[in-house]
Protein backbone atom coordinates (compact mmCIF):
# COMPACT_ATOMS: atom_id res chain seq x y z
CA UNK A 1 116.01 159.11 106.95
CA UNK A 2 113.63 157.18 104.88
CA UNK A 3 112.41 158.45 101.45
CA UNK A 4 109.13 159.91 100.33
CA UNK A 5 108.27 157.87 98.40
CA UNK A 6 105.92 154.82 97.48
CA UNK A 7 106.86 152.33 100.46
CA UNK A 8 104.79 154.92 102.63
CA UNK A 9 101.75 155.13 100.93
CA UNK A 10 97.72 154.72 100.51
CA UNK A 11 97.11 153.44 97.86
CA UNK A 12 99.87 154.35 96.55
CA UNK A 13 99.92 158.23 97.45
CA UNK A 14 101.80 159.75 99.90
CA UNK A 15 100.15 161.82 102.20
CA UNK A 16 101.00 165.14 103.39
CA UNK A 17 101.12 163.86 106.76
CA UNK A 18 103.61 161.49 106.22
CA UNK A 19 105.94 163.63 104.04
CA UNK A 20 106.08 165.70 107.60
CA UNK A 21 106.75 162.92 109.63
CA UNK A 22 109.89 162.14 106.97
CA UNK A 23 110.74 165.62 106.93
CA UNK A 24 111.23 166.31 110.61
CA UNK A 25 114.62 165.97 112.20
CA UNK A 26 116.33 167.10 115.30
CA UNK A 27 118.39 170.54 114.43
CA UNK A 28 121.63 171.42 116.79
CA UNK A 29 122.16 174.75 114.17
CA UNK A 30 120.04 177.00 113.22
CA UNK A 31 120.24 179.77 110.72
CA UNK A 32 120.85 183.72 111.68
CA UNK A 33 117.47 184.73 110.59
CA UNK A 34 114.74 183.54 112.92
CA UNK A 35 111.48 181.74 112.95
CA UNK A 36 108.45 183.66 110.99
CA UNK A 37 106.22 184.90 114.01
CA UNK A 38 103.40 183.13 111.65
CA UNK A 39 105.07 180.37 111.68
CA UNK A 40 105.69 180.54 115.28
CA UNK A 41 101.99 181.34 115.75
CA UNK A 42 100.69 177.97 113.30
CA UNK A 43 102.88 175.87 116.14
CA UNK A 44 101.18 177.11 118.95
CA UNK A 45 97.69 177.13 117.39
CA UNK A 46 98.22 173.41 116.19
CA UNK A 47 99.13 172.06 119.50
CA UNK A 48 96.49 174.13 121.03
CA UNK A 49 93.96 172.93 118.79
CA UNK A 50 95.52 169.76 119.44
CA UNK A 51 95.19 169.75 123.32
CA UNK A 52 91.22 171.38 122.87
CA UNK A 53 90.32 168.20 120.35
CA UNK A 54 91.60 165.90 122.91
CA UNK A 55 89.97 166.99 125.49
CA UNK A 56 93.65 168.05 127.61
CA UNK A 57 93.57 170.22 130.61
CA UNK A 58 97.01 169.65 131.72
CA UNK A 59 99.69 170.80 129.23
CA UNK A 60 100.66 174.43 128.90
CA UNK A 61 102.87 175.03 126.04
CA UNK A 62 104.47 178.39 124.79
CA UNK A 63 107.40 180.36 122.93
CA UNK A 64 109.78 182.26 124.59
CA UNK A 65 111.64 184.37 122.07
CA UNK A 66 114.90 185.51 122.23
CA UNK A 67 115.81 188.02 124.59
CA UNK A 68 116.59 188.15 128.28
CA UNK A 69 114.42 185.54 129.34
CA UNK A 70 115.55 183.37 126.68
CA UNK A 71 119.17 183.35 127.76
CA UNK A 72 118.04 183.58 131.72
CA UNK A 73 115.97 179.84 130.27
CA UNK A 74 119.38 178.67 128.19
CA UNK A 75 121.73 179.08 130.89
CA UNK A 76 119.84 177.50 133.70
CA UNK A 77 118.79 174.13 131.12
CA UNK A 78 122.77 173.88 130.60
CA UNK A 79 123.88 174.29 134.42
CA UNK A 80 124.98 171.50 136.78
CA UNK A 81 126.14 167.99 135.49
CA UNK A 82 122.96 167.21 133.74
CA UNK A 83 123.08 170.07 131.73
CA UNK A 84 126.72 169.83 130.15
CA UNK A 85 124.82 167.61 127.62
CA UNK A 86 124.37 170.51 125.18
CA UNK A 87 126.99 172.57 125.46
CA UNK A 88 126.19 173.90 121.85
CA UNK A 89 122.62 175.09 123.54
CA UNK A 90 124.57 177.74 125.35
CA UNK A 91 125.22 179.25 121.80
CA UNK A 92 122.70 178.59 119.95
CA UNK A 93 121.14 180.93 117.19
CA UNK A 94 117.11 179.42 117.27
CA UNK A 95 114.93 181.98 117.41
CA UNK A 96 112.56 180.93 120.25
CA UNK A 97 112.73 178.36 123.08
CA UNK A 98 109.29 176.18 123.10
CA UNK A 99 107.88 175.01 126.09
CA UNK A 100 105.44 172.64 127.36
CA UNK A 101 104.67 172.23 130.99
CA UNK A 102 101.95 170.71 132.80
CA UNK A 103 99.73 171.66 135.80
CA UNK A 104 97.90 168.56 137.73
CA UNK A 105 96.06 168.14 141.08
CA UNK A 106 98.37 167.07 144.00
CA UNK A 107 96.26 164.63 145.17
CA UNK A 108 96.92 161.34 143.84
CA UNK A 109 100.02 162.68 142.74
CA UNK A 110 101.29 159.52 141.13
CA UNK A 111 98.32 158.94 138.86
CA UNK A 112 97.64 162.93 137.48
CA UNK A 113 101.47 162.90 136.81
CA UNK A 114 101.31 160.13 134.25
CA UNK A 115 98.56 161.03 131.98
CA UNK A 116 100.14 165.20 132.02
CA UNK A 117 102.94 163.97 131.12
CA UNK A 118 101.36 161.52 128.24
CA UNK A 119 99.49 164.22 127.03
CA UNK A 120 102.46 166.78 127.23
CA UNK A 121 104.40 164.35 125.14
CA UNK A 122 101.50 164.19 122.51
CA UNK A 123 101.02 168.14 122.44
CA UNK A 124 105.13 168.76 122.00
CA UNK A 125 105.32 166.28 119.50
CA UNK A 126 102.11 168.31 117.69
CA UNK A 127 104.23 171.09 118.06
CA UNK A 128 107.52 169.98 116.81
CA UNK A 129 105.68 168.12 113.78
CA UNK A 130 103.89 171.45 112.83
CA UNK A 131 106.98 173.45 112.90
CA UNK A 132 108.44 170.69 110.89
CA UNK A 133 105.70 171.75 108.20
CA UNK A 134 106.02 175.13 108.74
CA UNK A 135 109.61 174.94 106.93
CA UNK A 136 111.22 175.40 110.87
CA UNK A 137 113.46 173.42 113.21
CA UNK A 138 113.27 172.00 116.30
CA UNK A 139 114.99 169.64 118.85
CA UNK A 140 113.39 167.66 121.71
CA UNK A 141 115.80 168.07 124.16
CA UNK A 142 116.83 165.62 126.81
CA UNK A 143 120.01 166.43 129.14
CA UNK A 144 118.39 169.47 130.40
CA UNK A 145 118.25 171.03 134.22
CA UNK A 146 114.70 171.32 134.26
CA UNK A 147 114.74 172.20 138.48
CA UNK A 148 116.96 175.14 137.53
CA UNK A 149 114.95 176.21 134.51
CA UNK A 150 111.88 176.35 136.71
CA UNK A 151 113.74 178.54 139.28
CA UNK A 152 114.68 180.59 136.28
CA UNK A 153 111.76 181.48 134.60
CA UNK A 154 108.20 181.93 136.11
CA UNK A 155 105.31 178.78 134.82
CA UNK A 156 102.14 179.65 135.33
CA UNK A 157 100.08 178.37 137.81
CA UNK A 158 102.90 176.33 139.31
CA UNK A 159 103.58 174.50 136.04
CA UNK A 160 106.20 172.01 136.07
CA UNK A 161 108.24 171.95 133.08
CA UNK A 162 108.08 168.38 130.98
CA UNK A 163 109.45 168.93 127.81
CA UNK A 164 111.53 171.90 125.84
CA UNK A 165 112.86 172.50 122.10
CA UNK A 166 114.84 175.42 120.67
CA UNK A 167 112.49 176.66 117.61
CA UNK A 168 114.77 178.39 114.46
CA UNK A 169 114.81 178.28 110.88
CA UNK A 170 117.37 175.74 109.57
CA UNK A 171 120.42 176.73 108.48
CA UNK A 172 121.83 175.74 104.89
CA UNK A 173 123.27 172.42 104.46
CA UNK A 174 127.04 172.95 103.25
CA UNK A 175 130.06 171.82 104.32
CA UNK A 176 131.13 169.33 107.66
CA UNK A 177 129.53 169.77 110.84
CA UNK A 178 128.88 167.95 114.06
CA UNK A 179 124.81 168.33 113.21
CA UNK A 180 125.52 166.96 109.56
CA UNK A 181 127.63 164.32 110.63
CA UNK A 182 125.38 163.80 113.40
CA UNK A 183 122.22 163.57 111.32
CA UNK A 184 124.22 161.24 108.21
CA UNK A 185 124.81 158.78 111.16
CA UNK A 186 122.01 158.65 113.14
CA UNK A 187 119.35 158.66 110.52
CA UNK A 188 120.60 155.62 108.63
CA UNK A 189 120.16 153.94 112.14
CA UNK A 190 116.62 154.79 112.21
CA UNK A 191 114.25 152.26 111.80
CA UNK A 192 111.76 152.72 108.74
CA UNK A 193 108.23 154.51 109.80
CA UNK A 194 106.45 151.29 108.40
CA UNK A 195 107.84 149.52 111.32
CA UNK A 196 106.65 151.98 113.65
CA UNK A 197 103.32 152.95 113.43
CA UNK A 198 100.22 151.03 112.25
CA UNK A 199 97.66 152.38 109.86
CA UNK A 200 93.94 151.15 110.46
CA UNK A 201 90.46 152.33 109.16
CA UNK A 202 87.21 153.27 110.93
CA UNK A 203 84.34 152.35 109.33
């Protein structure tokens, strides 16, 4: 993970924009005491507010907390071969599943499909950044059974599900474990922001 400090900067400053974009990691542990629901609430608003700014009809994203339909949502993600991925899902303590699905017109299937899912992607990634600033933790899952979860648990308007990420607070970083050692590794294999994004003005 790259520092915050002055190699990402205006002028010198670091924003508070891009101390959340340093901040935000992928969490496989999460901490007994769940999400804030005002926190949980500032991630929905943000990618709602989001998705209105943009103009987005197509994404549909929500929190499931824990509960019966929470665990009905965990075990169908980690059924079948696809979802023996993450196996630690299946025990996880996060507080709240988010989801983001997408409705589209069935005509011209192919096109509506790829712009939903391009502005799913956006709105999640709104989501998981805000609950990054909200002091919570996520993970964008891949490796999920997202046929089965769809069987599982009602979308609205026949929603198809693009994208999901447990939501918890993050647990307290002491002693070895598999999302420590996971999270040493990985981020020192990251590349630096500065070689992934590019900053322009408007006048």
């Amino acid at each position: 993970m790259s520092k915050i400090d002055g190699s990402l900067s205006l002028g010198g400053k670091v924003t508070p924009f891009m101390e959340v974009l340093l901040r935000r990691r992928s969490y496989r542990k999460y901490a007994d005491d769940p999400a804030p629901d005002e926190a949980v609430s500032y991630v929905l608003g943000c990618a709602q507010r989001f998705q209105e700014r943009c103009g987005f009809a197509a994404p549909r994203i929500s929190a499931v907390p824990r509960g019966p339909e929470f665990d009905r949502i965990v075990r169908a993600a980690t059924s079948g071969l696809v979802g023996m991925v993450n196996p630690w899902l299946g025990s996880t303590k996060a507080s709240h599943l988010l989801l983001c699905a997408v409705v589209y017109p069935e005509e011209r299937r192919d096109l509506h499909l790829a712009i939903a899912i391009e502005q799913a992607a956006m709105t999640m990634q709104v989501a998981v950044l805000a609950a990054a600033e909200a002091g919570c933790a996520t993970c964008w899952m891949a490796g999920i059974n997202f046929e089965r979860i769809e069987e599982a648990h009602q979308l609205d308007g026949g929603a198809r599900l693009i994208a999901m990420s447990p939501l918890g607070r993050p647990p307290a970083r002491s002693g070895l474990s598999w999302d420590n050692l996971t999270h040493h590794l990985v981020s020192k294999r990251r590349r630096p922001l500065e070689e992934l994004w590019m900053l322009e003005v408007w006048r």
